[in-house]
C-alpha atoms as a PDB file:
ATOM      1  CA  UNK A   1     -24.724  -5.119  30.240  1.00  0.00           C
ATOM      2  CA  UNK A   2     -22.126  -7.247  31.960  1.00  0.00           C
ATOM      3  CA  UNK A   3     -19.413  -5.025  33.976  1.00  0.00           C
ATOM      4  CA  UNK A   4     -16.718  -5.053  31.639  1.00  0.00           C
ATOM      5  CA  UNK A   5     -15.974  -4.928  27.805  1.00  0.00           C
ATOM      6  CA  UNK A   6     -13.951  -7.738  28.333  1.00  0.00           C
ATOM      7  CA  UNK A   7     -17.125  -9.864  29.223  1.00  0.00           C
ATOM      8  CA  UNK A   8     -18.640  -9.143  25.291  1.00  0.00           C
ATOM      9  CA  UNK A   9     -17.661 -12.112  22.913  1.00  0.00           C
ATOM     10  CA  UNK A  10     -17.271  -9.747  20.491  1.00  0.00           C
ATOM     11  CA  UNK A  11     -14.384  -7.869  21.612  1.00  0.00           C
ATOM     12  CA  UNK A  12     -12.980 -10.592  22.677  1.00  0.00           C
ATOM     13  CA  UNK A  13     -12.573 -12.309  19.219  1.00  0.00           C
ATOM     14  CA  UNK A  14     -11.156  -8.555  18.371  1.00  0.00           C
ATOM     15  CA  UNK A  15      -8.326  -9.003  20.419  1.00  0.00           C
ATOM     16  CA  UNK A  16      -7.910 -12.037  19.067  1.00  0.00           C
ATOM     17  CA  UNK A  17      -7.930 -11.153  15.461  1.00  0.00           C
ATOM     18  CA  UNK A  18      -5.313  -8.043  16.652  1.00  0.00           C
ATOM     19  CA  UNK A  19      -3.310 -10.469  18.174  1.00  0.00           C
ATOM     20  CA  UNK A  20      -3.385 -12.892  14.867  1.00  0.00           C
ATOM     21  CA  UNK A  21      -2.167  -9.767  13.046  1.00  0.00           C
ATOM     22  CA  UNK A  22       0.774  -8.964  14.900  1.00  0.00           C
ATOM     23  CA  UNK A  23       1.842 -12.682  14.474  1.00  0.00           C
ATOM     24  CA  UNK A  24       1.167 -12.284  10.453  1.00  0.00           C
ATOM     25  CA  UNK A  25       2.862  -8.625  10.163  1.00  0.00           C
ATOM     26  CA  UNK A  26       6.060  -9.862  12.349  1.00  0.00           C
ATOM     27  CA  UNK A  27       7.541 -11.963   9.210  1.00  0.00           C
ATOM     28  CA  UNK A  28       6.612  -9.171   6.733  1.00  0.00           C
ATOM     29  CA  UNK A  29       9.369  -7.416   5.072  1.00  0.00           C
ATOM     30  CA  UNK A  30      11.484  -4.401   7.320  1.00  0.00           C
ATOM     31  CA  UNK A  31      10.526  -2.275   4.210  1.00  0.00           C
ATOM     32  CA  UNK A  32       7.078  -2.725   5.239  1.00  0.00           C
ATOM     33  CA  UNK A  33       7.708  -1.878   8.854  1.00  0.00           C
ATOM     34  CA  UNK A  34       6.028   1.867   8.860  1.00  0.00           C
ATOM     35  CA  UNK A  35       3.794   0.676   5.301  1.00  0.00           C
ATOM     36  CA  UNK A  36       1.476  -2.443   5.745  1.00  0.00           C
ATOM     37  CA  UNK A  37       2.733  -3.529   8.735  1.00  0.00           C
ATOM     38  CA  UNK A  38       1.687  -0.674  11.222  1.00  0.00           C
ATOM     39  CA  UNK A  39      -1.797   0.132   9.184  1.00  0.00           C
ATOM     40  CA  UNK A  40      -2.294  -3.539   9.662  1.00  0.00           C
ATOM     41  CA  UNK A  41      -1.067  -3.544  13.368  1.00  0.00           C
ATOM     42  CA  UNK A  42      -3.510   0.246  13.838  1.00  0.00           C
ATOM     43  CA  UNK A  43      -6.712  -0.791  12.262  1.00  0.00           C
ATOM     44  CA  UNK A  44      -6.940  -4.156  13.978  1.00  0.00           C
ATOM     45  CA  UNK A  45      -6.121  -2.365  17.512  1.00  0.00           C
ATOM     46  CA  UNK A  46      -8.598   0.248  16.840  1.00  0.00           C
ATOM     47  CA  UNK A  47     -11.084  -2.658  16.172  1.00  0.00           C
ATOM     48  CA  UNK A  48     -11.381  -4.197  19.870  1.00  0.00           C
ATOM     49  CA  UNK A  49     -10.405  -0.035  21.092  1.00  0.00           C
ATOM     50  CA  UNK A  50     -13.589   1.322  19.961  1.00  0.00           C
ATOM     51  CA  UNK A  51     -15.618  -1.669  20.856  1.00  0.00           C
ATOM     52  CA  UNK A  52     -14.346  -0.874  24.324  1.00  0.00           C
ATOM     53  CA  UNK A  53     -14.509   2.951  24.040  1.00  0.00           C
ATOM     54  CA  UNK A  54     -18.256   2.686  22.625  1.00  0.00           C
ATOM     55  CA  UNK A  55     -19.307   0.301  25.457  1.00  0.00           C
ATOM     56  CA  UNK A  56     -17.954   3.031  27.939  1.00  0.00           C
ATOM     57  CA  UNK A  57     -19.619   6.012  26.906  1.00  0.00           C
ATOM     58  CA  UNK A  58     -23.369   6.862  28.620  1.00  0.00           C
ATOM     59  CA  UNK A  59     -25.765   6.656  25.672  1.00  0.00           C
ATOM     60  CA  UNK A  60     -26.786   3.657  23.422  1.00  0.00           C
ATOM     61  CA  UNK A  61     -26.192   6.254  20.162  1.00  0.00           C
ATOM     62  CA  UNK A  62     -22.347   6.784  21.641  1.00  0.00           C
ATOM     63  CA  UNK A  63     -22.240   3.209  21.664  1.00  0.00           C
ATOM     64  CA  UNK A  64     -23.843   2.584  18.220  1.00  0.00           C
ATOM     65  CA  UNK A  65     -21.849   5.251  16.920  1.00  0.00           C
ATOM     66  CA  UNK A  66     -18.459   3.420  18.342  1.00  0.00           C
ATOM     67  CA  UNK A  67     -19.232   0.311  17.207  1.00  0.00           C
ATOM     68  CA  UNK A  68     -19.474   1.814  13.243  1.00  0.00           C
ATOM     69  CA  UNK A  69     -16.353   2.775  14.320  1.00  0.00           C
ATOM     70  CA  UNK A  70     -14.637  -0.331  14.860  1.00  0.00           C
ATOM     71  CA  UNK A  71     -16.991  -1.902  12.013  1.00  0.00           C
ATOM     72  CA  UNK A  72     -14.762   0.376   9.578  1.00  0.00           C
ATOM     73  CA  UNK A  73     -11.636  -0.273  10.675  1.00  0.00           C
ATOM     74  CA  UNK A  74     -12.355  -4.380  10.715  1.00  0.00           C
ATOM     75  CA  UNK A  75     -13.021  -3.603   7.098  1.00  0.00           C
ATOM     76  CA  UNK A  76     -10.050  -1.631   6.905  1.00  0.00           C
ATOM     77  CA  UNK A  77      -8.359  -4.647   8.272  1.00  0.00           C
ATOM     78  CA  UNK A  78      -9.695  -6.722   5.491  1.00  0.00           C
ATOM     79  CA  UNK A  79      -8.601  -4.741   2.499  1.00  0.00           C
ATOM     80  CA  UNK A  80      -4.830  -4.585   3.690  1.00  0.00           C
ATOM     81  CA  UNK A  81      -5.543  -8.700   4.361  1.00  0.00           C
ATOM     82  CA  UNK A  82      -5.947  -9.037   0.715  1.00  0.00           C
ATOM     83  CA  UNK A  83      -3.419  -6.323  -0.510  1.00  0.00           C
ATOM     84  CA  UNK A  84      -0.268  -8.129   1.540  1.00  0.00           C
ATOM     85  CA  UNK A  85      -1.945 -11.874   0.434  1.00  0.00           C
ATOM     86  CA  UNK A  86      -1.561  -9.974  -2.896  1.00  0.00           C
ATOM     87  CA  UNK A  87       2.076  -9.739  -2.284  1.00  0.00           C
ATOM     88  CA  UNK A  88       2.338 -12.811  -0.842  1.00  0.00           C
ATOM     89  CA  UNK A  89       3.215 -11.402   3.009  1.00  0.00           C
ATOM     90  CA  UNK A  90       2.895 -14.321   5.415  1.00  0.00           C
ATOM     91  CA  UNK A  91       2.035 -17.354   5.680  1.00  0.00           C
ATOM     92  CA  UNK A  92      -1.389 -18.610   4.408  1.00  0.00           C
ATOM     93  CA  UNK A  93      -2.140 -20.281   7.302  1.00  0.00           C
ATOM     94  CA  UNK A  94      -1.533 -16.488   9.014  1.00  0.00           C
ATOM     95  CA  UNK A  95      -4.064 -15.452   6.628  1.00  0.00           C
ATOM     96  CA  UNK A  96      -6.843 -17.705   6.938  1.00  0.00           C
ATOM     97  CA  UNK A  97      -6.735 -17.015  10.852  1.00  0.00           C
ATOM     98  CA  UNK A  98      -6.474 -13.627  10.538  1.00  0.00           C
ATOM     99  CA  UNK A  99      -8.844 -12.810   8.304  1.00  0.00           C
ATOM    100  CA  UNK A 100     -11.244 -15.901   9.735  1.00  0.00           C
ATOM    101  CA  UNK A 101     -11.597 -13.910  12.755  1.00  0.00           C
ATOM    102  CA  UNK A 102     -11.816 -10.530  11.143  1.00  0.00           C
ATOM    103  CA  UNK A 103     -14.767 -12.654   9.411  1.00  0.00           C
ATOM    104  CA  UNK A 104     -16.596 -13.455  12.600  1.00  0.00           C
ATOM    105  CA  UNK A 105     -15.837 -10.320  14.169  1.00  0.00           C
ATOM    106  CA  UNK A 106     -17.868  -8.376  11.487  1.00  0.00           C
ATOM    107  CA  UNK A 107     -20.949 -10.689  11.588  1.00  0.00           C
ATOM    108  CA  UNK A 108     -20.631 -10.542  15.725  1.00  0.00           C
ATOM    109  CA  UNK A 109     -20.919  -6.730  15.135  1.00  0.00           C
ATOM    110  CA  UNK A 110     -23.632  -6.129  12.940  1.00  0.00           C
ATOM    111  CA  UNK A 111     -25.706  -8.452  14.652  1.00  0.00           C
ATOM    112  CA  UNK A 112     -24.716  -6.151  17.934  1.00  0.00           C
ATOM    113  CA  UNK A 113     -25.689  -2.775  16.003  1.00  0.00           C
ATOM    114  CA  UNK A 114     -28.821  -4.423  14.673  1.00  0.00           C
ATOM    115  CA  UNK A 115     -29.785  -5.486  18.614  1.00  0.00           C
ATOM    116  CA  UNK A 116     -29.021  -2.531  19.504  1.00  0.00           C
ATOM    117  CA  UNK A 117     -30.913  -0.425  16.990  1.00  0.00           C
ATOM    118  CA  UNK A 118     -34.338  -1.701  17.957  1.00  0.00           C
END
């Protein structure tokens, strides 16, 4: 393993995608400010948080185990995606990058827990 989390691709593109969400949430309604907007803004943080966490902890379950982790919450990122496309929050343009790189973040992490599990 490379020294740092920040060296994995992966979390990387994590950031990325959190960063893409806080660009799409910042022109959804004030209403939505402690709705949509903040479990939109948590899950995607908690995505590239518990790649890092997982890659910091001693055993290659711990790390298995964190990666599920952030796997859940990219999908948790996915299903708000579609509820505030639903209601027509953001741009589409917003949307396709967000949830492009929530795309390629899942595939980067189940071929990660797949590695890892043999």
């Amino acid at each position: 393993m490379g020294a740092s989390c920040k060296d994995l691709l992966v979390w990387q593109r994590a950031v990325e995608m959190s960063l893409a969400i806080y660009k799409l949430t910042s022109s959804f309604p004030d209403s939505e400010r402690f709705g949509l907007t903040n479990q939109l803004r948590r899950a995607s943080v908690s995505v590239a948080s518990n790649i890092a966490e997982g890659y910091g902890r001693s055993t290659k379950g711990e790390y298995l185990q964190f990666l599920g982790h952030a796997r859940g919450s990219n999908f948790e990122v996915q299903t708000q995606l579609v509820i505030a496309e639903a209601l027509k929050f953001g741009t589409q343009q917003s949307h396709c990058t967000a949830d492009g790189l929530s795309g390629e973040v899942s595939k980067m992490l189940v071929a990660m827990m797949t590695k890892l599990k043999k």
